[in-house]
N, C-alpha and C. Protein backbone atom coordinates (compact mmCIF):
# COMPACT_ATOMS: atom_id res chain seq x y z
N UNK A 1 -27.25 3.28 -15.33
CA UNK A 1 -27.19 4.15 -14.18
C UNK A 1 -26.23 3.56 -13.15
N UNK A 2 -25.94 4.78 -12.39
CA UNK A 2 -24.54 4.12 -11.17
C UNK A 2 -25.19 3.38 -10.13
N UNK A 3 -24.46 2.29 -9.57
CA UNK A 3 -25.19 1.93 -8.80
C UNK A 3 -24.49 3.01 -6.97
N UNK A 4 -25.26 2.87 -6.43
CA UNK A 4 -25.21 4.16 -5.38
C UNK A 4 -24.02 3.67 -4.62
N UNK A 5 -23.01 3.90 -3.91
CA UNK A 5 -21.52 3.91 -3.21
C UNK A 5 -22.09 2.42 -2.13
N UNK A 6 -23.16 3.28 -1.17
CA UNK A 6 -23.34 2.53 -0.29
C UNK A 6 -23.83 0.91 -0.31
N UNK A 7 -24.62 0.84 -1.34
CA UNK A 7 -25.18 -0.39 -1.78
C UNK A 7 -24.35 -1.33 -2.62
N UNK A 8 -22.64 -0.82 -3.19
CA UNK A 8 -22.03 -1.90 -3.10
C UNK A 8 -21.35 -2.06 -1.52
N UNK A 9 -20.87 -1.29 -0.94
CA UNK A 9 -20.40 -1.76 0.40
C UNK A 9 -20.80 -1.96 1.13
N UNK A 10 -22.52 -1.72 1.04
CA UNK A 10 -22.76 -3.15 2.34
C UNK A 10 -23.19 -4.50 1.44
N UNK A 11 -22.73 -5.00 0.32
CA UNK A 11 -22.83 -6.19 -0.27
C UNK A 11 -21.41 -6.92 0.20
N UNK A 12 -20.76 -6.39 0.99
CA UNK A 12 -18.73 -7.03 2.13
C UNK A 12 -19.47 -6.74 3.00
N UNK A 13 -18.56 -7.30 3.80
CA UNK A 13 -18.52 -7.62 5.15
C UNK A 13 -16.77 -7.46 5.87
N UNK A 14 -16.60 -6.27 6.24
CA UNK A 14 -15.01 -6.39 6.91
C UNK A 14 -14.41 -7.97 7.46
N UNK A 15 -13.59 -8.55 6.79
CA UNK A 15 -13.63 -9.75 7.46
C UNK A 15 -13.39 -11.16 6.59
N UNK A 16 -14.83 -10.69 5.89
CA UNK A 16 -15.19 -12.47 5.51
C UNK A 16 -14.03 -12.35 4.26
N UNK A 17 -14.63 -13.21 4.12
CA UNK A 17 -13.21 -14.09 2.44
C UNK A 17 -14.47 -13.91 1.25
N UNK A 18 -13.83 -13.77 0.18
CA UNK A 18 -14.92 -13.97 -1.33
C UNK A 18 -13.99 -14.70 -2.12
N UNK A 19 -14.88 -15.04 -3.31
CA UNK A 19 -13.55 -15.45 -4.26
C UNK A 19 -13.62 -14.50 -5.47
N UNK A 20 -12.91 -14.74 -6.13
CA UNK A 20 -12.27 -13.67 -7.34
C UNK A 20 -13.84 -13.43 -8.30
N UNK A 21 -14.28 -14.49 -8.58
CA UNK A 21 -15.75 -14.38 -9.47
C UNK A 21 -16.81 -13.47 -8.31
N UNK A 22 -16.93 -13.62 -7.21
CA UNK A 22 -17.96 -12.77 -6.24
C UNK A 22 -17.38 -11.55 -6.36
N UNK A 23 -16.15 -11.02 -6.02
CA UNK A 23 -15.82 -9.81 -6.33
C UNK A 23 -16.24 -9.13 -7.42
N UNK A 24 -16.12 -9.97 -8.46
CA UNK A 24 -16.32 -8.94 -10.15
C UNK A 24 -17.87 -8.58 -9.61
N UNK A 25 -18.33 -9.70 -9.62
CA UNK A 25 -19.76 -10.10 -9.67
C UNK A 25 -20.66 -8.67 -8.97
N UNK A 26 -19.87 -8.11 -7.57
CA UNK A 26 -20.30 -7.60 -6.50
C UNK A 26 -19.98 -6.25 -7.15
N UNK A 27 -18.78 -5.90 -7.51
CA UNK A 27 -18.76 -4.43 -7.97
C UNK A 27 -18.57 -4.35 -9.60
N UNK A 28 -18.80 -5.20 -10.52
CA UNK A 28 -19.31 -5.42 -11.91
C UNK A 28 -17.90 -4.95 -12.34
N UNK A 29 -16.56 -5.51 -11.49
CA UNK A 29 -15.33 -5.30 -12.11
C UNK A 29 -14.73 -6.36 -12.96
N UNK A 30 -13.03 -6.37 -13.41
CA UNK A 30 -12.52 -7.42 -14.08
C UNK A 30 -12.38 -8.08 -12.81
N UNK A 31 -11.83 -9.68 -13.45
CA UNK A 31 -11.75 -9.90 -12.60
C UNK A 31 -9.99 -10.47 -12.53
N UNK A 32 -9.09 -9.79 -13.19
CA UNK A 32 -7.95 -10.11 -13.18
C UNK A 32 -7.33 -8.51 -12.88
N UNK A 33 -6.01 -8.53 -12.52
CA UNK A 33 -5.06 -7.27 -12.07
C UNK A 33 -5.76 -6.92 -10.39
N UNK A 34 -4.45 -6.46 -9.76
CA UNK A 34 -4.83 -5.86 -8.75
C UNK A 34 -5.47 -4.57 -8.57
N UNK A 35 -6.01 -3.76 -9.51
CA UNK A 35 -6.35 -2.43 -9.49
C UNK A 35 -7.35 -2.88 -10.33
N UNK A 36 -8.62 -2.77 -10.16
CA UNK A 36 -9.63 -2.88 -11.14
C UNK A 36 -10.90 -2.19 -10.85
N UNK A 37 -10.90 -1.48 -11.73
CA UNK A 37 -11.68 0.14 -12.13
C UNK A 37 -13.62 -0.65 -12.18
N UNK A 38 -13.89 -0.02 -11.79
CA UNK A 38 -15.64 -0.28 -12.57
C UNK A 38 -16.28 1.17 -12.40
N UNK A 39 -16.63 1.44 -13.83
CA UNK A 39 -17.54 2.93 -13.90
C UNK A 39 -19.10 2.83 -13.52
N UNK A 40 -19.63 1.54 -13.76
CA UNK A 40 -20.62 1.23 -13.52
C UNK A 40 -20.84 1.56 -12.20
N UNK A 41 -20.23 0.75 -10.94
CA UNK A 41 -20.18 1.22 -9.63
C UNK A 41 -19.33 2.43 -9.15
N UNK A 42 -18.51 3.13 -9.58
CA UNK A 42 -17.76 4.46 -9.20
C UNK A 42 -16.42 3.60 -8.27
N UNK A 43 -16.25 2.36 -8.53
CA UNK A 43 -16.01 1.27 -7.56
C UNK A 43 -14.49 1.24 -8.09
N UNK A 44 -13.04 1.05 -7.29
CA UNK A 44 -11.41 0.83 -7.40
C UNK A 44 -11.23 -0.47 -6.53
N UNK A 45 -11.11 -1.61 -6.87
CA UNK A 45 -11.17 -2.57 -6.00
C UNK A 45 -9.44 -3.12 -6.44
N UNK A 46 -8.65 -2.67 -5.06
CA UNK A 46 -7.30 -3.36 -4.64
C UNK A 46 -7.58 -4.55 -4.08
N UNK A 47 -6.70 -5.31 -4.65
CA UNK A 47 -5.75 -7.04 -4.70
C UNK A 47 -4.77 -7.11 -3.72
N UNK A 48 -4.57 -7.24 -2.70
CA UNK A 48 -2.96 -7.28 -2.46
C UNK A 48 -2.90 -8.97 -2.32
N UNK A 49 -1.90 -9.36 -2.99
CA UNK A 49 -1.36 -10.62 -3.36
C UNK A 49 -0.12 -11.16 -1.93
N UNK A 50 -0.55 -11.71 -1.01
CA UNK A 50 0.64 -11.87 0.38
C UNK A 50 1.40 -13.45 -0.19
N UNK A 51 0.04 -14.19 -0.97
CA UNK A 51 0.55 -15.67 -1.24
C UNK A 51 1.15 -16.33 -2.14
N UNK A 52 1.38 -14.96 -2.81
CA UNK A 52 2.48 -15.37 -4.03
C UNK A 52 4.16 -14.92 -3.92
N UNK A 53 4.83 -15.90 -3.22
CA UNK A 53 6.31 -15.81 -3.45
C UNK A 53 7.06 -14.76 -4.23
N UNK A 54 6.65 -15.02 -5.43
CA UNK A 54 7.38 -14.61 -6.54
C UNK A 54 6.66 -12.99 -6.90
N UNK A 55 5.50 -12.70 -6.45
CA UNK A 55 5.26 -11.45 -6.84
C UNK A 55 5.62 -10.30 -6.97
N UNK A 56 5.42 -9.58 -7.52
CA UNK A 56 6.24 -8.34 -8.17
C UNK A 56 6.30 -7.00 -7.21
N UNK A 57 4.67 -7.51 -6.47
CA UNK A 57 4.44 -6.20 -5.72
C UNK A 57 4.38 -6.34 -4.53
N UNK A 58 5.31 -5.52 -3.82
CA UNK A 58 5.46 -5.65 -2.25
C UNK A 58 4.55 -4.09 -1.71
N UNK A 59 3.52 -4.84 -1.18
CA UNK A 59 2.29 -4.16 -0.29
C UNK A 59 2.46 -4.51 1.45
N UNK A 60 2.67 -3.45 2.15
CA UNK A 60 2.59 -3.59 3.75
C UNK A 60 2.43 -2.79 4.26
N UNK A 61 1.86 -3.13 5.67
CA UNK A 61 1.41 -1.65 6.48
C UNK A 61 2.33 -1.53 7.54
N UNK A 62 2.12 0.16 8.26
CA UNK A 62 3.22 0.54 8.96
C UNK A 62 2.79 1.24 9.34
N UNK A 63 2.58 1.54 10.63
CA UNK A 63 1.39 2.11 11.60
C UNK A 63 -0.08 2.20 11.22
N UNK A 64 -0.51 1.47 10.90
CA UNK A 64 -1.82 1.24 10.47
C UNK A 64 -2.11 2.01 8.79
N UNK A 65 -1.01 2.25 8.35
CA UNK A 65 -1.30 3.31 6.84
C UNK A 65 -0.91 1.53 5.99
N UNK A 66 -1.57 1.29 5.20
CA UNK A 66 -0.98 0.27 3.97
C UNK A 66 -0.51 0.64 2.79
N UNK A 67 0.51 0.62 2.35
CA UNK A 67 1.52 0.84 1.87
C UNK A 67 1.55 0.17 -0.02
N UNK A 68 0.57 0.41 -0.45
CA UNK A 68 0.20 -0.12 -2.07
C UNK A 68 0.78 0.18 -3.00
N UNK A 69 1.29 -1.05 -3.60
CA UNK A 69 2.47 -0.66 -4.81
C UNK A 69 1.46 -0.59 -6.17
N UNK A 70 1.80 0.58 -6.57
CA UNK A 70 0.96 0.76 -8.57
C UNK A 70 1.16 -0.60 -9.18
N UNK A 71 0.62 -0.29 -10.02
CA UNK A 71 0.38 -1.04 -11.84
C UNK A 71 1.52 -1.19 -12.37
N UNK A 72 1.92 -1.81 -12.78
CA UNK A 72 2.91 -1.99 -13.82
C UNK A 72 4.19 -3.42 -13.53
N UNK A 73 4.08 -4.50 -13.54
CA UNK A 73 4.79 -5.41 -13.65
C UNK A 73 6.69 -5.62 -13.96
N UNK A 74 6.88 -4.99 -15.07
CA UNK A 74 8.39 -4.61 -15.33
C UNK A 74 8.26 -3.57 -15.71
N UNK A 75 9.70 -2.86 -15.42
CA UNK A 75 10.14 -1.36 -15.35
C UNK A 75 9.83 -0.53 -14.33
N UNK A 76 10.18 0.79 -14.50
CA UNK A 76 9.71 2.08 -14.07
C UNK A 76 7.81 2.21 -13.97
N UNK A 77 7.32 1.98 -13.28
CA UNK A 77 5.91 2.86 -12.90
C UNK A 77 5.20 4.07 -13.58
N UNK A 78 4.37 4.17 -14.07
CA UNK A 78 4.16 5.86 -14.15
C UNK A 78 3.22 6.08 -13.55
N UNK A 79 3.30 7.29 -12.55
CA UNK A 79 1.46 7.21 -12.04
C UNK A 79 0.69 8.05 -13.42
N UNK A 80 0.82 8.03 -14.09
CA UNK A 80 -0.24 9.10 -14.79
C UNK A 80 -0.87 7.68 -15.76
N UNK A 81 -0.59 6.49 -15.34
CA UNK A 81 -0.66 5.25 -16.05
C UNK A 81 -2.13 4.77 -15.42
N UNK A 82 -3.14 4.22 -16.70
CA UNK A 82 -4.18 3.51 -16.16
C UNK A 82 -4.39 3.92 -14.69
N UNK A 83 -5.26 2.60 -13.79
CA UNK A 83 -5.02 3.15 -12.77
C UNK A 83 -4.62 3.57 -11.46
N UNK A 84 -3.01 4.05 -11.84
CA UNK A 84 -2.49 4.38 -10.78
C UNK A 84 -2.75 5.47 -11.13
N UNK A 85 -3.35 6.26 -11.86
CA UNK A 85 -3.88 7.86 -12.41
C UNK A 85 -5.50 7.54 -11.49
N UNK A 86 -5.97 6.88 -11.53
CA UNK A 86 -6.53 6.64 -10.65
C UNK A 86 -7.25 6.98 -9.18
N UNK A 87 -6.08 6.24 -8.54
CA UNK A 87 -6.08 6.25 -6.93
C UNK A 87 -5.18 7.20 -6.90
N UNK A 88 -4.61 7.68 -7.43
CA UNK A 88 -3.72 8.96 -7.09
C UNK A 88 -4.87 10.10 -6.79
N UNK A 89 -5.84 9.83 -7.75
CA UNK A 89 -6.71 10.76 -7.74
C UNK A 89 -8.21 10.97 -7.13
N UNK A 90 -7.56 9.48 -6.25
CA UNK A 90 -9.23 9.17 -5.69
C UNK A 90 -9.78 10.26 -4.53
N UNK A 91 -9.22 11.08 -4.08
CA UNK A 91 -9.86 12.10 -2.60
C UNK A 91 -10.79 12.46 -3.91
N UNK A 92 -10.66 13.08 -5.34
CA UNK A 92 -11.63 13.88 -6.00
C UNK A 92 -12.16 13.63 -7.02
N UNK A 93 -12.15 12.48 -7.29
CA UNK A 93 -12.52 11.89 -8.87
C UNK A 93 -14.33 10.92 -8.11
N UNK A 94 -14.15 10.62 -7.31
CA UNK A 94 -15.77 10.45 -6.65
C UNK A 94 -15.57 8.97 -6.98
N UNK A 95 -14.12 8.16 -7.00
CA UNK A 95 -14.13 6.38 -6.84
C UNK A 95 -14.26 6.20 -5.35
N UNK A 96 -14.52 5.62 -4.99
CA UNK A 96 -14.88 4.56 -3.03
C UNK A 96 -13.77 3.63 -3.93
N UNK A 97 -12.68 3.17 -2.41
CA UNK A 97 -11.87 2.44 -3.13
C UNK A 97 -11.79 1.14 -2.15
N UNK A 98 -12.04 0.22 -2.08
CA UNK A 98 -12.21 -1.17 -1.55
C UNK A 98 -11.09 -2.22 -1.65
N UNK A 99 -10.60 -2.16 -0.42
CA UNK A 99 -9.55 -3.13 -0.15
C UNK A 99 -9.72 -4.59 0.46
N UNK A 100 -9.29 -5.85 -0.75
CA UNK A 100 -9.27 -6.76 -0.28
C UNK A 100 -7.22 -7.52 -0.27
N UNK A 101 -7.04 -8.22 0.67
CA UNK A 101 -6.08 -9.36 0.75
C UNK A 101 -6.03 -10.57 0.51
N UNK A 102 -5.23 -10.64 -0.18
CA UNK A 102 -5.28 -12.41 -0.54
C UNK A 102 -3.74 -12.86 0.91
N UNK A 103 -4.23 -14.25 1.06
CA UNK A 103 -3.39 -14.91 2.38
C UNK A 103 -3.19 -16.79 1.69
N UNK A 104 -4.12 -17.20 1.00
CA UNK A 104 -4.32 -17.81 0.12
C UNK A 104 -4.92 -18.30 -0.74
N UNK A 105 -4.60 -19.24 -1.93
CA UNK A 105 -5.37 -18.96 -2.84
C UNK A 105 -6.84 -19.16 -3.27
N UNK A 106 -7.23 -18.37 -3.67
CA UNK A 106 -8.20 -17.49 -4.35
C UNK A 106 -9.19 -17.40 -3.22
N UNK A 107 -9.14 -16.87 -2.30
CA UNK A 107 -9.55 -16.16 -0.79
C UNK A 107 -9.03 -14.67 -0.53
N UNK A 108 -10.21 -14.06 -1.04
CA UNK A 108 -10.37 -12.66 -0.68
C UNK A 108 -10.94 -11.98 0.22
N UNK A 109 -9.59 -11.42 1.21
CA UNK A 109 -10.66 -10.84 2.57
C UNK A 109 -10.85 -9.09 2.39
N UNK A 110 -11.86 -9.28 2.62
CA UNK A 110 -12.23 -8.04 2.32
C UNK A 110 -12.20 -7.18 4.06
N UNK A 111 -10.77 -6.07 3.67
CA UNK A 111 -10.13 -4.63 5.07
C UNK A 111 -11.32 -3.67 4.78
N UNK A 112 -11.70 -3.28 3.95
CA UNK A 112 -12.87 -2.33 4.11
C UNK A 112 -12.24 -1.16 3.53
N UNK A 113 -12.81 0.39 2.96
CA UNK A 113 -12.81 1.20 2.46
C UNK A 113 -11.80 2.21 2.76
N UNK A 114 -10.81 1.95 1.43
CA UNK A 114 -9.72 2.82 2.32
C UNK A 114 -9.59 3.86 1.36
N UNK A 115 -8.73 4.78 2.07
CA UNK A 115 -8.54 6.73 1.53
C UNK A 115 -6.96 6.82 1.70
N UNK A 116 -6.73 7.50 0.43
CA UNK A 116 -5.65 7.92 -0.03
C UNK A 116 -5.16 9.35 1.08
N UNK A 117 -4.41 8.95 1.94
CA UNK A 117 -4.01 10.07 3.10
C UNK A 117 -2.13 10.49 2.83
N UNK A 118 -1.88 9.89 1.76
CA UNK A 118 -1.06 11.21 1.71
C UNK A 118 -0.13 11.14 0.30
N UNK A 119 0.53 11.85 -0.38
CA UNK A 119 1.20 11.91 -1.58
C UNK A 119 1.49 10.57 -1.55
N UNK A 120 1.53 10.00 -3.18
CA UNK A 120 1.91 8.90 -3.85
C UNK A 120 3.59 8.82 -3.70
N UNK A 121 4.51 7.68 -3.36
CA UNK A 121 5.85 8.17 -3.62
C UNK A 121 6.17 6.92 -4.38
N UNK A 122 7.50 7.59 -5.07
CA UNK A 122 8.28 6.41 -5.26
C UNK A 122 9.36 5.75 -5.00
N UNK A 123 9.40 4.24 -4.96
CA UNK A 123 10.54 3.65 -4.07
C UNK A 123 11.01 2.43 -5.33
N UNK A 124 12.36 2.04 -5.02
CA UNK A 124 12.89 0.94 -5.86
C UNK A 124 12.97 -0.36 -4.89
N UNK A 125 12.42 -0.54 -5.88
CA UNK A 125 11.95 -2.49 -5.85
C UNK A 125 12.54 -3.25 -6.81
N UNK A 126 12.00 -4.73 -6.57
CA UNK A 126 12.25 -6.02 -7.87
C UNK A 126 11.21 -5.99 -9.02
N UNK A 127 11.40 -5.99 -10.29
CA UNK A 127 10.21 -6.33 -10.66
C UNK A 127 10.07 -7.68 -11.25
N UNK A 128 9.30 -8.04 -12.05
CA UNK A 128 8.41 -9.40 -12.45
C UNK A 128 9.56 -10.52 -12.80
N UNK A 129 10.76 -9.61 -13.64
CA UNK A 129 11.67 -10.19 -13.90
C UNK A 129 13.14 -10.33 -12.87
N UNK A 130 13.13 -9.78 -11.60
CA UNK A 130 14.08 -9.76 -11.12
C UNK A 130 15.05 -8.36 -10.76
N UNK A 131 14.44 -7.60 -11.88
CA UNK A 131 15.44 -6.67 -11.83
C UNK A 131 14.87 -5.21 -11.14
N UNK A 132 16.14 -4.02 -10.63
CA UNK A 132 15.89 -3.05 -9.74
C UNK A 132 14.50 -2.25 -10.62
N UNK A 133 13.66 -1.66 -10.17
CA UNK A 133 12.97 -0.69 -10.70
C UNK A 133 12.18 0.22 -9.94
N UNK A 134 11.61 1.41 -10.54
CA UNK A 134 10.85 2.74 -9.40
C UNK A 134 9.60 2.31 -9.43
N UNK A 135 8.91 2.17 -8.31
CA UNK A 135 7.20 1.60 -7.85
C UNK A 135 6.86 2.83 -7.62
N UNK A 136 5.40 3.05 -7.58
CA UNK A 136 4.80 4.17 -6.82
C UNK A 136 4.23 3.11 -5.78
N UNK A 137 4.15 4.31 -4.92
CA UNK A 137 3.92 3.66 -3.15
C UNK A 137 2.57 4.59 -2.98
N UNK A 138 1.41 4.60 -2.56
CA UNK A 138 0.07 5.05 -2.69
C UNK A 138 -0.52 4.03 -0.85
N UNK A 139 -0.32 5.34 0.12
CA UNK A 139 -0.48 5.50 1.67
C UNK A 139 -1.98 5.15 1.92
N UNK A 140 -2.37 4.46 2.16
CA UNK A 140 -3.74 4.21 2.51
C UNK A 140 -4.16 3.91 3.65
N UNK A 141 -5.17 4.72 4.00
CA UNK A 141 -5.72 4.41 5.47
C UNK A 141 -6.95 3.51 5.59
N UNK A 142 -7.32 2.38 6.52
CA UNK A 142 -8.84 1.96 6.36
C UNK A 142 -9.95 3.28 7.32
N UNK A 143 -10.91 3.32 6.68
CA UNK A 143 -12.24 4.32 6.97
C UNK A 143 -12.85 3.21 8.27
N UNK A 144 -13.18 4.03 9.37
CA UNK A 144 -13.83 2.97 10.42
C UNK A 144 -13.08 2.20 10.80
N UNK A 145 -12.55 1.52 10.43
CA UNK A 145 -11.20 -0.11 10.86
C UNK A 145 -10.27 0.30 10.70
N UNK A 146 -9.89 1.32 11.94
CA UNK A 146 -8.19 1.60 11.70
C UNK A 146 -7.77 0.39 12.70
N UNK A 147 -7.92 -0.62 13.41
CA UNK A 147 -7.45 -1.41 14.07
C UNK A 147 -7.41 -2.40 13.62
N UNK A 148 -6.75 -3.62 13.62
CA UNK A 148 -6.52 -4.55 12.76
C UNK A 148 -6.74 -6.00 13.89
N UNK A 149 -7.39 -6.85 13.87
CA UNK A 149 -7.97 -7.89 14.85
C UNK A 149 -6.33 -8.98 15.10
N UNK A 150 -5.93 -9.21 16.12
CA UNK A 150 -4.61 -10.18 16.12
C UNK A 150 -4.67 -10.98 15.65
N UNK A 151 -5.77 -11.96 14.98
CA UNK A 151 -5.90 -13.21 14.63
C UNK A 151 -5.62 -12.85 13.05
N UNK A 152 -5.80 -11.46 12.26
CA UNK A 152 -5.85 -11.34 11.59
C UNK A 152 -4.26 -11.43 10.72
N UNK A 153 -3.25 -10.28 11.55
CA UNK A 153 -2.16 -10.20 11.69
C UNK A 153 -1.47 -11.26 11.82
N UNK A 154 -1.63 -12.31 12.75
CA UNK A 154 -1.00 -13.41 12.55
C UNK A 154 -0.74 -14.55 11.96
N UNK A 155 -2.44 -14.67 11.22
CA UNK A 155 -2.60 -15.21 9.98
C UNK A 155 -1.65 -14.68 8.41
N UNK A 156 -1.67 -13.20 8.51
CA UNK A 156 -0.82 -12.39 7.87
C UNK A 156 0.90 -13.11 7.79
N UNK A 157 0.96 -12.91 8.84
CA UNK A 157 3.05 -12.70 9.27
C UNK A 157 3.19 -14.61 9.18
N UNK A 158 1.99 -15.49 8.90
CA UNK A 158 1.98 -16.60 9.07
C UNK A 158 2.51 -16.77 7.44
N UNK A 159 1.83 -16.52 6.40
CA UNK A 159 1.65 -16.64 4.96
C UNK A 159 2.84 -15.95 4.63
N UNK A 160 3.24 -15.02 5.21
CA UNK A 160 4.84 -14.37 4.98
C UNK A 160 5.78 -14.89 5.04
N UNK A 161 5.81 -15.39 6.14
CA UNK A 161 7.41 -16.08 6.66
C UNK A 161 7.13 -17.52 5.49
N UNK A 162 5.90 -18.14 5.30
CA UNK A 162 5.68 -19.51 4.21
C UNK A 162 6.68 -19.19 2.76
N UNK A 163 6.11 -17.54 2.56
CA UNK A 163 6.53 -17.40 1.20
C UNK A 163 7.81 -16.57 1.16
N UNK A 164 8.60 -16.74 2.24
CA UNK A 164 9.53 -16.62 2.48
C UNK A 164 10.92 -17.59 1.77
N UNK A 165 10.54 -18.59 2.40
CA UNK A 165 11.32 -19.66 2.72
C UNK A 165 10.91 -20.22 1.05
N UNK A 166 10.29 -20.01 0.26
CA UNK A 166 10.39 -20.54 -0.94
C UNK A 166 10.95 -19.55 -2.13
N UNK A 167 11.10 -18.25 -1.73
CA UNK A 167 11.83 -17.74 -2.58
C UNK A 167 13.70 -17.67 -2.70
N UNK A 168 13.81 -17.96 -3.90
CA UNK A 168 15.37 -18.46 -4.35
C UNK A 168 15.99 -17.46 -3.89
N UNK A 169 17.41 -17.66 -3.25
CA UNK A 169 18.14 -17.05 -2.86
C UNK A 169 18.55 -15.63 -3.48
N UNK A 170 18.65 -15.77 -4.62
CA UNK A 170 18.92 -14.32 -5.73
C UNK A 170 18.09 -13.33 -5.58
N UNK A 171 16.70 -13.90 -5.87
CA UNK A 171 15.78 -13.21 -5.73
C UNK A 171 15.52 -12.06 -4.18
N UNK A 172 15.51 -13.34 -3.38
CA UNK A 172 15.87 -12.61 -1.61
C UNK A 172 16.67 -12.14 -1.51
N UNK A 173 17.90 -11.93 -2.17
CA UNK A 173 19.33 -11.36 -2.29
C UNK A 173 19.23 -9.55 -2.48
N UNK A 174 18.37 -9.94 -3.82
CA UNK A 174 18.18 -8.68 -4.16
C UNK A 174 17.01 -8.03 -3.60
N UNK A 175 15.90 -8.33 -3.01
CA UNK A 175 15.13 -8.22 -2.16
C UNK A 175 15.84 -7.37 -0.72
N UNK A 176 16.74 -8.50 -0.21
CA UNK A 176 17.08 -7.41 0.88
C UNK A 176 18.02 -6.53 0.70
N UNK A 177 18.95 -6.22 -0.97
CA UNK A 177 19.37 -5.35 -0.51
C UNK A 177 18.87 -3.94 -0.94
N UNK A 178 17.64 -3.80 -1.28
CA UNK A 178 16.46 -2.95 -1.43
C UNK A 178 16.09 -2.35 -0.11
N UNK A 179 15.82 -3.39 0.40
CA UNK A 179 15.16 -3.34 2.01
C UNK A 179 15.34 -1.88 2.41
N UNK A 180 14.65 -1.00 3.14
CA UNK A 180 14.74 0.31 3.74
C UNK A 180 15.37 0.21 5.18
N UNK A 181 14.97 -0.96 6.03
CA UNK A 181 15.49 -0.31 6.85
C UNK A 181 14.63 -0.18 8.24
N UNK A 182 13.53 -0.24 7.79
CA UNK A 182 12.13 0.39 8.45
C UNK A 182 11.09 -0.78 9.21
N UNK A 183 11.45 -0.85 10.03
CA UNK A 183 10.76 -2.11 11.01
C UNK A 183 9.16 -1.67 10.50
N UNK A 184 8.33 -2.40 10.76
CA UNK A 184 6.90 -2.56 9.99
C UNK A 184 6.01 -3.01 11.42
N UNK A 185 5.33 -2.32 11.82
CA UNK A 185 4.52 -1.82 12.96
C UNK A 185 2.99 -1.61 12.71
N UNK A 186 2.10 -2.45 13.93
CA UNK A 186 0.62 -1.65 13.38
C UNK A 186 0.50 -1.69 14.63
N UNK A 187 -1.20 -0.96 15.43
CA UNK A 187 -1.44 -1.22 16.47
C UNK A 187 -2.92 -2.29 16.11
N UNK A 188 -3.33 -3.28 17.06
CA UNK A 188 -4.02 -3.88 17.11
C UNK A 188 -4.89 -3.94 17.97
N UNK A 189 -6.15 -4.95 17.83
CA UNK A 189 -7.12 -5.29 18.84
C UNK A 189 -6.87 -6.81 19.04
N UNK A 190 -6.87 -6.51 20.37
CA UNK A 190 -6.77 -8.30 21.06
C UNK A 190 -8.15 -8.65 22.01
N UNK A 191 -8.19 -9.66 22.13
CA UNK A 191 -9.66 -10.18 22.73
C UNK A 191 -8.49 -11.42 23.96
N UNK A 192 -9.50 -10.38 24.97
CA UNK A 192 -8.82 -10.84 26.54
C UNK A 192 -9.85 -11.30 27.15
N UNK A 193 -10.05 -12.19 28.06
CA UNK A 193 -10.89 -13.61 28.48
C UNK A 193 -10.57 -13.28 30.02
N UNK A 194 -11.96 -13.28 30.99
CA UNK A 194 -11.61 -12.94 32.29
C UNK A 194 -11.85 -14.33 32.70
């Protein structure tokens, strides 16, 4: 039997960190890939990977929407693939889809329950191997926590600029000349002290 929506999400906490084994554990998923399905819980639990240099998939937000790259490692994307067929389809297929970040390793913070708010697109990126290829891009909003805490963000843009500076020039080469263009913006909550 399923276990009920609500009773895996209040087993997170917006916020805290897990590690990769508590996750499976919590929504009875794999515990490898960033997209990992569980029928048991009705449960889509996103990965976004910030602390790996070399990663394939570039995930970011831009006015508070986060910006999730599909499945697929080298080549072309398909959404009708595993599941990026999926979350494409999550407003009606009855998955709750649960977003955690990695900042480093194997520290999972769990953003809280996010919804697919607007068409899937696709954009060209690097993939696993270096080379140009079409991503699907899948718009996500967080449910309740559309504001994002400053300490959070800066911890963020902290682990960025790290894994910055270690990726090889070629790689960043071709990286920026991908680049859109598009300055990357959220609004936040700050905590002010009288």
């Amino acid at each position: 039997m399923a276990m009920r929506k609500n009773a895996v999400a209040n087993k997170v906490a917006v916020g805290d960190e897990y590690s990769n084994d508590e996750i499976s554990h919590i929504f009875k998923c794999s515990t490898q890939g960033g997209m990992r399905r569980s029928h048991s819980t009705l449960a889509l639990v996103l990965t976004s990977h910030h602390d790996d240099p070399n990663n394939a998939y570039f995930d970011y937000w831009q006015d508070n929407i986060f910006y999730y790259t599909g499945m697929g490692m080298e080549g072309d994307q398909d959404l009708n693939y595993a599941q990026n067929k999926t979350l494409a389809e999550s407003n009606s297929n009855g998955i709750v889809v649960y977003l955690f970040e990695v900042f480093s390793n194997q520290k999972y913070t769990y953003r809280g329950i996010v919804k697919l708010v607007a068409e899937p697109f696709q954009k060209e990126e690097i993939d696993f191997g270096g080379n140009p290829r079409k991503v699907w891009k899948f718009p996500l909003k967080l449910i309740n926590h559309e504001l994002l805490d400053d300490l959070f963000i800066k911890k963020e843009q902290e682990t960025l600029e790290k894994s910055v500076k270690s990726i090889s020039d070629a790689v960043l080469t071709k990286k920026v000349r991908l680049f859109d263009g598009i300055a990357r913006s959220r609004r936040a909550v700050t905590k002010t002290y009288e």
